[in-house]
Protein backbone atom coordinates (compact mmCIF):
# COMPACT_ATOMS: atom_id res chain seq x y z
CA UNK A 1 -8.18 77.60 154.63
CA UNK A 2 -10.82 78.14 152.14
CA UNK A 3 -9.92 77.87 148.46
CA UNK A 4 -11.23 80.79 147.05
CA UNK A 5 -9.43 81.10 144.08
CA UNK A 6 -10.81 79.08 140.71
CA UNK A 7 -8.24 79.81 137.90
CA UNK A 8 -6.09 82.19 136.68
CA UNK A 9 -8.25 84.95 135.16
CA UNK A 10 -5.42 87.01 133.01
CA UNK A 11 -2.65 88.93 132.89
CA UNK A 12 -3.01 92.44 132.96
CA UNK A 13 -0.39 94.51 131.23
CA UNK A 14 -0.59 98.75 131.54
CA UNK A 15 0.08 100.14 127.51
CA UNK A 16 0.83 103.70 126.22
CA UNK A 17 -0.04 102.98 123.28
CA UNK A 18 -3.11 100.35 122.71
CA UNK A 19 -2.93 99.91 118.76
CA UNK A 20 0.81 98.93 118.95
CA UNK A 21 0.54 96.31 121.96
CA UNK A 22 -2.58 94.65 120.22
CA UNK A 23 -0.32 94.33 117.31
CA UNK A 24 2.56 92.98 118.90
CA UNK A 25 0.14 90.48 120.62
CA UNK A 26 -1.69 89.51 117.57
CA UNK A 27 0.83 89.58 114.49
CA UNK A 28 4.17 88.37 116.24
CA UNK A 29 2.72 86.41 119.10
CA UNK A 30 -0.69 84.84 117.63
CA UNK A 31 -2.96 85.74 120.04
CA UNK A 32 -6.46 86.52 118.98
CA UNK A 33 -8.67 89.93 120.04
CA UNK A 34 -11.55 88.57 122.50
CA UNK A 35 -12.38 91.46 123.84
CA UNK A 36 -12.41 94.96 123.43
CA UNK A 37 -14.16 97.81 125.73
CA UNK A 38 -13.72 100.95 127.55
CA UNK A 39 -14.34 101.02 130.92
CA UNK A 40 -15.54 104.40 131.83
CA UNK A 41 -15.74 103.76 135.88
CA UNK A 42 -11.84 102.39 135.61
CA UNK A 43 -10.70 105.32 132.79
CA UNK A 44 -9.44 102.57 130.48
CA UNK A 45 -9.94 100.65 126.93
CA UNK A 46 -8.72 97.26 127.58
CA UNK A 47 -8.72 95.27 124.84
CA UNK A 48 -8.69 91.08 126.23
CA UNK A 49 -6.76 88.86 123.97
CA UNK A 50 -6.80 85.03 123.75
CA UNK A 51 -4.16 82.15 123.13
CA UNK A 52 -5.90 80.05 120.17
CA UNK A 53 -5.73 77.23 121.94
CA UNK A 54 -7.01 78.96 124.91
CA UNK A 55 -5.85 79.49 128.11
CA UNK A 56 -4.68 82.43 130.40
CA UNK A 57 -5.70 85.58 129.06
CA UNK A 58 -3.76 89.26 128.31
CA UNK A 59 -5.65 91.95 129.16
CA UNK A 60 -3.78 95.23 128.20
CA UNK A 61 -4.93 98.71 129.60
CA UNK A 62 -4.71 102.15 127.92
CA UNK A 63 -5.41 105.22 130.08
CA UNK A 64 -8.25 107.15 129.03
CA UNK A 65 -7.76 110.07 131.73
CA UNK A 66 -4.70 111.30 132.39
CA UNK A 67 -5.21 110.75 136.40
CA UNK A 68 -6.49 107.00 135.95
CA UNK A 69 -4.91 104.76 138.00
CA UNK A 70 -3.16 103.30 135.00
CA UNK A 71 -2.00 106.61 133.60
CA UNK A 72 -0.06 107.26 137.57
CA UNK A 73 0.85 103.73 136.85
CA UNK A 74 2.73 104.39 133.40
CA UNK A 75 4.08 107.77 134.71
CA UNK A 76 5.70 105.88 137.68
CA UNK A 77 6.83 102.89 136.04
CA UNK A 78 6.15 102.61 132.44
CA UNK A 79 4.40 100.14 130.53
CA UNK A 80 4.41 96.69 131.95
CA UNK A 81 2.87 94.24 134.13
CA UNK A 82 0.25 95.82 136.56
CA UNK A 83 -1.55 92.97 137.99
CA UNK A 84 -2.28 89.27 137.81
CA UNK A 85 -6.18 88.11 138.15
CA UNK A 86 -7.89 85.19 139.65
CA UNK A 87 -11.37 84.01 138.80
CA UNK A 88 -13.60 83.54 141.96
CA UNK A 89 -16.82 82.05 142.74
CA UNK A 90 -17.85 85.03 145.31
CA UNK A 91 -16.02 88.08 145.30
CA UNK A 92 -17.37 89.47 147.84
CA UNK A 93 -16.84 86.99 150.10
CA UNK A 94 -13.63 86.48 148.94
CA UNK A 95 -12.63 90.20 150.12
CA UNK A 96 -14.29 90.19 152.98
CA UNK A 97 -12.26 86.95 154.00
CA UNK A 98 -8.28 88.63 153.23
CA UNK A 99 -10.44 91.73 155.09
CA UNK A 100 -10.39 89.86 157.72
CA UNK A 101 -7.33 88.54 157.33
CA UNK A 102 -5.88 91.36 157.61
CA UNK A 103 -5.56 92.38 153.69
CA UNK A 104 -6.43 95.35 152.35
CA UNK A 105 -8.82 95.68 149.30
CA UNK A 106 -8.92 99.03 147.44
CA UNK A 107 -12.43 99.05 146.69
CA UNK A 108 -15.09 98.74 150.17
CA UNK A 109 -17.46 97.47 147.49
CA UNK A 110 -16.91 95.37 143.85
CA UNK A 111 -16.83 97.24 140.66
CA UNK A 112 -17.39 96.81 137.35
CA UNK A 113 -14.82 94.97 135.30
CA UNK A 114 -14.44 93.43 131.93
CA UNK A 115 -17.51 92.08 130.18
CA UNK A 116 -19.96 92.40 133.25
CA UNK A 117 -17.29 91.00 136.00
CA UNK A 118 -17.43 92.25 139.70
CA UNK A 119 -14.02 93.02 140.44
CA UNK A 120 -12.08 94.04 143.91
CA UNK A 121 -7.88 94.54 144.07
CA UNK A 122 -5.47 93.35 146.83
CA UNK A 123 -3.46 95.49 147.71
CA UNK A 124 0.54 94.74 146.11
CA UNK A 125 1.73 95.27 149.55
CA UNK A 126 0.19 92.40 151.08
CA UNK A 127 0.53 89.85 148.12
CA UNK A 128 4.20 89.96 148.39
CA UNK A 129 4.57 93.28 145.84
CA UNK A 130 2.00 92.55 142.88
CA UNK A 131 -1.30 93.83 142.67
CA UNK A 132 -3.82 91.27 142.48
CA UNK A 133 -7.18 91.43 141.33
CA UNK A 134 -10.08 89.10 142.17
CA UNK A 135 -12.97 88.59 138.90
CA UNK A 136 -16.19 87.12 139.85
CA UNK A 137 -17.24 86.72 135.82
CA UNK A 138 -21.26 87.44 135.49
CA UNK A 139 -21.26 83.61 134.82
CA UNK A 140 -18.47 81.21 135.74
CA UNK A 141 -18.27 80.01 131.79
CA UNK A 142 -15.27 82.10 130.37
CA UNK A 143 -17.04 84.42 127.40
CA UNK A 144 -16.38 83.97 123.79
C-alpha cells in the first residue's frame, strides 16, 4: 500500500465567531496568527495559527455565506472540529487512488485551499466518521 500521506497538515476547527476563537488561540493558548485569508471558492476566512515551536497547525473557519458548507456545518452541529488534514505529495493521485478504492472524494477535481494548496475531502463516512482533507501545499516547504 502506497504511503501517500506526508504529515499532518492541521486541524481544522468550524467558528461562529472568528475574532473570539483567534483570541482564545492566541492570548490563553500561545499560538501565533500564520495565516489569515478568505477563501471566496470555499465561502470562508480562515485564519491558520501556529504553535511557536511549530508543529501541527489550527486552522479555524468562519462562514462567509450563510449556505457554505461550514455555515450547514455550525447549524447542524455547532462550532467544533470539522476535519483533520494531511499534507500529500500528489493530490490528485492520491484521490484517484481511495477513488479507486472505493472512497469517495467530494470534489471530481482539486480546489483551491489555503495559501495556494490543491485540496480534495474524503468523505467522513469512509474514514471511520471524520472528514478528512488531503493538501498538496504549492511547495512541500510549510509557508512562513
Amino acid at each position: 500500500m502506497p504511503n501517500d500521506l506526508l504529515e499532518l497538515d492541521h486541524v481544522g476547527i468550524a467558528v461562529a465567531d472568528l475574532t473570539a476563537a483567534v483570541a482564545f488561540h492566541t492570548e490563553v493558548l500561545g499560538l501565533r496568527v500564520e495565516l489569515t485569508e478568505t477563501n471566496d471558492e470555499q465561502h470562508v476566512t480562515e485564519v491558520m495559527l501556529t504553535p511557536a515551536e511549530g508543529g501541527t497547525r489550527i486552522q479555524l473557519l468562519e462562514p462567509t455565506d450563510p449556505a457554505s458548507a461550514i455555515a450547514q456545518f455550525l447549524q447542524r452541529s455547532g462550532p467544533g472540529l470539522h476535519h483533520i488534514a494531511y499534507r500529500v505529495a500528489d493530490v490528485v493521485a492520491t484521490a484517484a487512488r481511495l477513488q479507486a478504492e472505493g472512497r469517495r472524494v467530494l470534489y471530481p477535481h482539486p480546489r483551491h485551499g489555503t495559501a495556494g494548496s490543491l485540496i480534495n475531502f474524503v468523505h467522513p463516512r469512509d474514514t471511520g466518521g471524520v472528514l478528512l482533507e488531503l493538501v498538496q501545499p504549492r511547495s512541500l516547504d510549510r509557508p512562513g
